[in-house]
Protein backbone atom coordinates (compact mmCIF):
# COMPACT_ATOMS: atom_id res chain seq x y z
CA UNK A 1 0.00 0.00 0.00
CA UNK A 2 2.95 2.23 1.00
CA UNK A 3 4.64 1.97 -2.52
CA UNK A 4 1.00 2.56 -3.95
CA UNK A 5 1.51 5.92 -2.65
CA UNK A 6 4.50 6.56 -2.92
CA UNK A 7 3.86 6.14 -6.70
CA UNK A 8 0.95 8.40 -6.32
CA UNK A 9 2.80 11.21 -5.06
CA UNK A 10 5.54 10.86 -7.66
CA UNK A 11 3.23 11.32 -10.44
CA UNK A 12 1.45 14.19 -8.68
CA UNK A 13 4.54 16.22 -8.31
CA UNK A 14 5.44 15.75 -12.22
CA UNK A 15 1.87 17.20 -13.16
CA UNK A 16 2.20 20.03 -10.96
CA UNK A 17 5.34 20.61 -12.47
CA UNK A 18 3.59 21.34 -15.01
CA UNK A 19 -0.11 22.12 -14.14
CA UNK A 20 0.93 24.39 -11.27
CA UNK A 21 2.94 27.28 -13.67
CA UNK A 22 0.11 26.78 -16.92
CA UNK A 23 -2.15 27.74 -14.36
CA UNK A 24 -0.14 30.90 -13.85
CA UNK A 25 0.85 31.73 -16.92
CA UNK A 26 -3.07 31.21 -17.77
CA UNK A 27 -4.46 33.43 -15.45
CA UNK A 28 -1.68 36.51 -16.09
CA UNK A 29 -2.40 36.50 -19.26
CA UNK A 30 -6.40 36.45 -18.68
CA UNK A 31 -5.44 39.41 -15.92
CA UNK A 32 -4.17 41.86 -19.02
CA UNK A 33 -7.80 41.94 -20.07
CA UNK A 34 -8.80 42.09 -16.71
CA UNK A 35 -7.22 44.71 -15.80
CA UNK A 36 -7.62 47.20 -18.42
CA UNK A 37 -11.64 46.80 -17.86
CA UNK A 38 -10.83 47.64 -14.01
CA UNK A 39 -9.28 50.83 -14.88
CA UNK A 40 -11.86 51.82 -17.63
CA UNK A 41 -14.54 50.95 -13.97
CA UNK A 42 -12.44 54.57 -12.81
CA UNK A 43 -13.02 56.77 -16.06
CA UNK A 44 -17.30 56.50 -16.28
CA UNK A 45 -20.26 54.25 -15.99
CA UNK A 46 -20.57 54.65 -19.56
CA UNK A 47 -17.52 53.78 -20.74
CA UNK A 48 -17.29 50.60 -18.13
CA UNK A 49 -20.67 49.48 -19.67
CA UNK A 50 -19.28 49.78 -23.04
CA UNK A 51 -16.39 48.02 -22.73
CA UNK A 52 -17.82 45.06 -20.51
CA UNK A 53 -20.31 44.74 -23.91
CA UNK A 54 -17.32 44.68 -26.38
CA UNK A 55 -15.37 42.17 -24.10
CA UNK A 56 -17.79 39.95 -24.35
CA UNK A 57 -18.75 40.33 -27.62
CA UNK A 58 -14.77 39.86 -28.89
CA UNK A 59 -14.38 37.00 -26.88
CA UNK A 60 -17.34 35.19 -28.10
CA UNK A 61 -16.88 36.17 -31.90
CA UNK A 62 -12.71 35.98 -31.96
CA UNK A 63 -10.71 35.13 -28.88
CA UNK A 64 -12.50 31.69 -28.25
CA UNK A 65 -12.82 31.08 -31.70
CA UNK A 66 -9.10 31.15 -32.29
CA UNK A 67 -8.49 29.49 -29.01
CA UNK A 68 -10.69 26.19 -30.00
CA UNK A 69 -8.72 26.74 -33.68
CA UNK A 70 -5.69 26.41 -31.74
CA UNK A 71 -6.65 22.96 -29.89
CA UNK A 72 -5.57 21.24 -33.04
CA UNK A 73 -1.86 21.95 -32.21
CA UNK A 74 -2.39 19.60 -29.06
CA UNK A 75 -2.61 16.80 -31.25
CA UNK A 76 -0.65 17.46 -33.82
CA UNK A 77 2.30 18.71 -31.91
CA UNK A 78 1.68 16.14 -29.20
CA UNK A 79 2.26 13.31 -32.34
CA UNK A 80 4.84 14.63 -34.01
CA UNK A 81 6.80 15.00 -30.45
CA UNK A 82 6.19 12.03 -29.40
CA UNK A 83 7.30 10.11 -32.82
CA UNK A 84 10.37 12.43 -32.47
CA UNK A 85 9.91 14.14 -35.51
CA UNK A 86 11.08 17.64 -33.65
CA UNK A 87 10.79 19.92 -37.29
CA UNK A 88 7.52 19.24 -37.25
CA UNK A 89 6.63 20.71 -34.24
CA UNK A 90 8.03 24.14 -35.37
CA UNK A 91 6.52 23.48 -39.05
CA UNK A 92 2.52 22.90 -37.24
CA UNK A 93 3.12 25.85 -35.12
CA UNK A 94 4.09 28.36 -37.98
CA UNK A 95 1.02 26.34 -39.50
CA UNK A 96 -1.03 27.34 -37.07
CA UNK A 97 -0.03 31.26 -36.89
CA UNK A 98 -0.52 31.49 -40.48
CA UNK A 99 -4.35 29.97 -40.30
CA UNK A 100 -5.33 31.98 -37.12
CA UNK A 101 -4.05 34.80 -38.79
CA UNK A 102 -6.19 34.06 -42.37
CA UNK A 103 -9.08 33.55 -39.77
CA UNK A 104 -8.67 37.01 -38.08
CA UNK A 105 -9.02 38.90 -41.09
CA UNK A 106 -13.10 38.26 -41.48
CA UNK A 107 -13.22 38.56 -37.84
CA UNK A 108 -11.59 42.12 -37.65
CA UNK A 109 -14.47 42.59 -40.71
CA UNK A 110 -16.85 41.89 -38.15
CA UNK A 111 -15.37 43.69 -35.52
CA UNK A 112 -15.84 47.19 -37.56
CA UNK A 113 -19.66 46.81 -37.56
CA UNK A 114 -19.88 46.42 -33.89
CA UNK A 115 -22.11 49.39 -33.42
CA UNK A 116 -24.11 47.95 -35.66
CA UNK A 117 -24.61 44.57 -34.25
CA UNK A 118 -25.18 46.04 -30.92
CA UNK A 119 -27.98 48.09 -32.43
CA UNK A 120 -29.68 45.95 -33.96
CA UNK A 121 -29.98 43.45 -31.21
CA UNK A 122 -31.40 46.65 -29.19
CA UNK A 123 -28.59 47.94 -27.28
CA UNK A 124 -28.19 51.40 -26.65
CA UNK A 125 -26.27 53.72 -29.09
CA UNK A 126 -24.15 55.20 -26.57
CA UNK A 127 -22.86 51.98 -25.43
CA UNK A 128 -22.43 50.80 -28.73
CA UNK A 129 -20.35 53.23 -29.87
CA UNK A 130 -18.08 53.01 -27.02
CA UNK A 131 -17.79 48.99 -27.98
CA UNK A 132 -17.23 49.96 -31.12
CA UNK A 133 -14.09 52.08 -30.84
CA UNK A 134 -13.29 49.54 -28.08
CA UNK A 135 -13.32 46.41 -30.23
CA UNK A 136 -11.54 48.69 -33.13
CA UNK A 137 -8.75 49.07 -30.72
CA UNK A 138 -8.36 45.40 -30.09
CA UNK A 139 -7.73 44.22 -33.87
CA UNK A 140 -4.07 44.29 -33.26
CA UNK A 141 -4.56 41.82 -30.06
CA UNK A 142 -6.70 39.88 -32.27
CA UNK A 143 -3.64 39.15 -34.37
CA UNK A 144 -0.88 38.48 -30.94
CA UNK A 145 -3.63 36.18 -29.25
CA UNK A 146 -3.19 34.62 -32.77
CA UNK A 147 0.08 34.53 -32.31
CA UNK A 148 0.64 33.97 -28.80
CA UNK A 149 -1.75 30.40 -28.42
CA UNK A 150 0.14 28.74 -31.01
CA UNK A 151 3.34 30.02 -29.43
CA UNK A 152 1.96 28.02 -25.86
CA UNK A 153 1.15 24.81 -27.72
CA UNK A 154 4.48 24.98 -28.75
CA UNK A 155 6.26 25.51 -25.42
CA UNK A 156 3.49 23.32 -23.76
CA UNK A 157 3.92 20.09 -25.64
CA UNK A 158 8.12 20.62 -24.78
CA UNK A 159 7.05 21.26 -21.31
CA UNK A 160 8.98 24.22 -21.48
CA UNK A 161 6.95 26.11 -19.07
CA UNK A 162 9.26 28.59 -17.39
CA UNK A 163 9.61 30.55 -20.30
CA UNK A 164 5.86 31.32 -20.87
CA UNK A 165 5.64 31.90 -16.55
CA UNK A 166 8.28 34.65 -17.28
CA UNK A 167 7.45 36.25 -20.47
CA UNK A 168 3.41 36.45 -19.07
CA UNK A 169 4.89 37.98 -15.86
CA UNK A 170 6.65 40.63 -17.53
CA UNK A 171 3.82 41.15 -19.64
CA UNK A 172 1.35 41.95 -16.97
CA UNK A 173 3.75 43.92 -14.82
CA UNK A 174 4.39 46.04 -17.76
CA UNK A 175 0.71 46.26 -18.75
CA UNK A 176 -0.29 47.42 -15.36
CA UNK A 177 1.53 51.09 -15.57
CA UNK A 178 1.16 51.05 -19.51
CA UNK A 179 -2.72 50.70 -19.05
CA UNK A 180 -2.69 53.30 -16.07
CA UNK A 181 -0.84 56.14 -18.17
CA UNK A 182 -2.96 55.47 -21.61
CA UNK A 183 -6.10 55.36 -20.09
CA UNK A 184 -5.88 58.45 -17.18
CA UNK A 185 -2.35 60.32 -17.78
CA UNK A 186 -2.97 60.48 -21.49
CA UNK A 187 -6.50 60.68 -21.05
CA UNK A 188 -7.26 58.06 -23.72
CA UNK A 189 -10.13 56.15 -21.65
CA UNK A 190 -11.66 53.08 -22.98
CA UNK A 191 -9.21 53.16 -26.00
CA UNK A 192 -6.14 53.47 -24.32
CA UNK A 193 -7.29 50.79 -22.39
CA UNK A 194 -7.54 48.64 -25.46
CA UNK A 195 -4.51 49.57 -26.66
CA UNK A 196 -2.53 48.62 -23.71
CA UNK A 197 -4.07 44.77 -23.97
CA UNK A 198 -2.86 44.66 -27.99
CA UNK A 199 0.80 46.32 -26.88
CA UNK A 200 1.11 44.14 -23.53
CA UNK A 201 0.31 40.70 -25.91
CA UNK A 202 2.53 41.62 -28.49
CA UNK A 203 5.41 42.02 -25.95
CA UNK A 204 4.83 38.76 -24.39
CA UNK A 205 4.49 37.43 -28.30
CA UNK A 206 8.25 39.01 -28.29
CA UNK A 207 9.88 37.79 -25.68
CA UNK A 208 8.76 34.05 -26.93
CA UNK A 209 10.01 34.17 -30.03
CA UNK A 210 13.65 35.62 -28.93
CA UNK A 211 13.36 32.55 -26.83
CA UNK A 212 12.64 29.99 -29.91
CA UNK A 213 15.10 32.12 -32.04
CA UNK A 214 17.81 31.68 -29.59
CA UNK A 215 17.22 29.31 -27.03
CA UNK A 216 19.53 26.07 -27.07
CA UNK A 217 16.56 24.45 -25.86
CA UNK A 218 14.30 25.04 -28.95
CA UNK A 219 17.22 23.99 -31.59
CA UNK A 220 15.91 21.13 -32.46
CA UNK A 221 12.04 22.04 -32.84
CA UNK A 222 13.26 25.18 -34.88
CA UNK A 223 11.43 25.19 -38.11
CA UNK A 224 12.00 27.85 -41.22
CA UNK A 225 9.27 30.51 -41.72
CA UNK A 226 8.79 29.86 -45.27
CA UNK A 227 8.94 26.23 -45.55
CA UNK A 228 6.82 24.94 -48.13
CA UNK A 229 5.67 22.56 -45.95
CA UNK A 230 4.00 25.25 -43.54
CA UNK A 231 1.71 25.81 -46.26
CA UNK A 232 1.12 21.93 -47.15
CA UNK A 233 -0.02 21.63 -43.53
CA UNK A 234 -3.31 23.53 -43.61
CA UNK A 235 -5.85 21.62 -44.64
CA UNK A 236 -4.38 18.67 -42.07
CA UNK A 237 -4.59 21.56 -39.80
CA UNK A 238 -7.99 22.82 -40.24
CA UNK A 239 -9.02 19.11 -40.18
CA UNK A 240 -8.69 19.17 -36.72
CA UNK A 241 -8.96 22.49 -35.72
CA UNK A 242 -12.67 23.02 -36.94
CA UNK A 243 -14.11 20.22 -34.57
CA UNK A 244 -11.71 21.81 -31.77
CA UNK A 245 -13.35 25.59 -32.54
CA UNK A 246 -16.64 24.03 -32.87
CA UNK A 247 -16.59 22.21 -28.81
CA UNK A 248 -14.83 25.39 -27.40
CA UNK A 249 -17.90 27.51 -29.17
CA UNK A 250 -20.29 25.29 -27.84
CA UNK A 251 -19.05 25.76 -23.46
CA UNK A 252 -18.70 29.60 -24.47
């Protein structure tokens, strides 16, 4: 019974060596947006009620999207890791960037009528309109959440986890007095506060890929950019990501 446990406890300690800093590196990232609608709460009721709308209305209509897109990369990283075929895991993640990236482009479309939706499904014009410049203002973070998923599939399936705890870290704690000075110092409001969450992800998109470019520890997973094969990939890609969007749609 003793070595039963002892077992036990082994294996719990290697999945919180791995659960334990996703968990962190999930929630910083989560506390960007977070954040940014706290300090809009300080500016006016109005703008706070515009910006919860357009937070909710991105996520639903592009942030979970791309996140179920980017379940695909569990698998298909997770086989080609595990058959040791390391280039692939760099070629499915540039795969992946390149697809989410196609994908935000009608999405951003969307995004530009969001007055317009609101409207129409009865919300008020004032609020609207501050959702509207709100979601206008997040296009670019559209593009580094893009990014930035793929990038954690790839880290996650190496169990490189340290580097994503870091770079999220120094994301946030930069976003924090970035946010604070758009939104009240340069008296930006709602849209400073947007701009903040696109500059913050970006950054943290940054600091990843110095670590892939130079990192010893992502030599052999390295891929090239413009490898034909990144482009032969996307319909394998899409094969799986479409079921993947389709559940994460379905528990948003």
């Amino acid at each position: 019974m003793g070595g039963k446990w002892r077992v036990f406890l082994k294996e719990l300690r290697k999945v919180s060596y791995v659960a334990a800093p996703m968990v962190a590196v999930t929630v910083m990232q989560y506390l960007i947006q977070v954040v940014s609608v706290m300090m809009v709460g300080h500016v006016d009721q109005l703008s706070l009620s515009g910006v919860s709308i357009a937070t909710s209305f991105t996520n639903v209509t592009g942030f979970s999207l791309l996140f179920g897109l980017v379940g695909a990369l569990e698998t298909l990283c997770g086989q080609a890791y595990g058959a040791e075929q390391y280039q692939k895991l760099g070629i499915y993640t540039y795969t992946s960037i390149l697809c989410l990236c196609l994908v935000c482009v009608p999405i951003s479309l969307l995004w530009i009528f969001t007055d317009k939706i609101l409207q129409l499904i009865g919300q008020d014009p004032l609020i609207s309109n501050v959702a509207h410049k709100y979601s206008l203002c997040l296009i670019p973070n559209l593009f580094s959440y893009a990014v930035l998923q793929s990038l954690v599939r790839y880290f996650q399936t190496q169990s490189l986890i340290l580097p994503m705890l870091y770079s999220s870290c120094a994301a946030l704690c930069l976003h924090v007095p970035l946010c604070w000075g758009l939104t009240f110092k340069l008296k930006l409001g709602s849209i400073g506060a947007a701009l903040a969450i696109s500059f913050s992800y970006w950054f943290n998109v940054l600091l990843l890929g110095f670590y892939i470019k130079y990192s010893v520890a992502c030599e052999k997973t390295r891929a090239h950019v413009l490898s034909i094969e990144v482009f032969l990939n996307i319909k394998e890609f899409f094969r799986f990501a479409v079921p993947s969007a389709l559940m994460a749609w379905r528990e948003t």
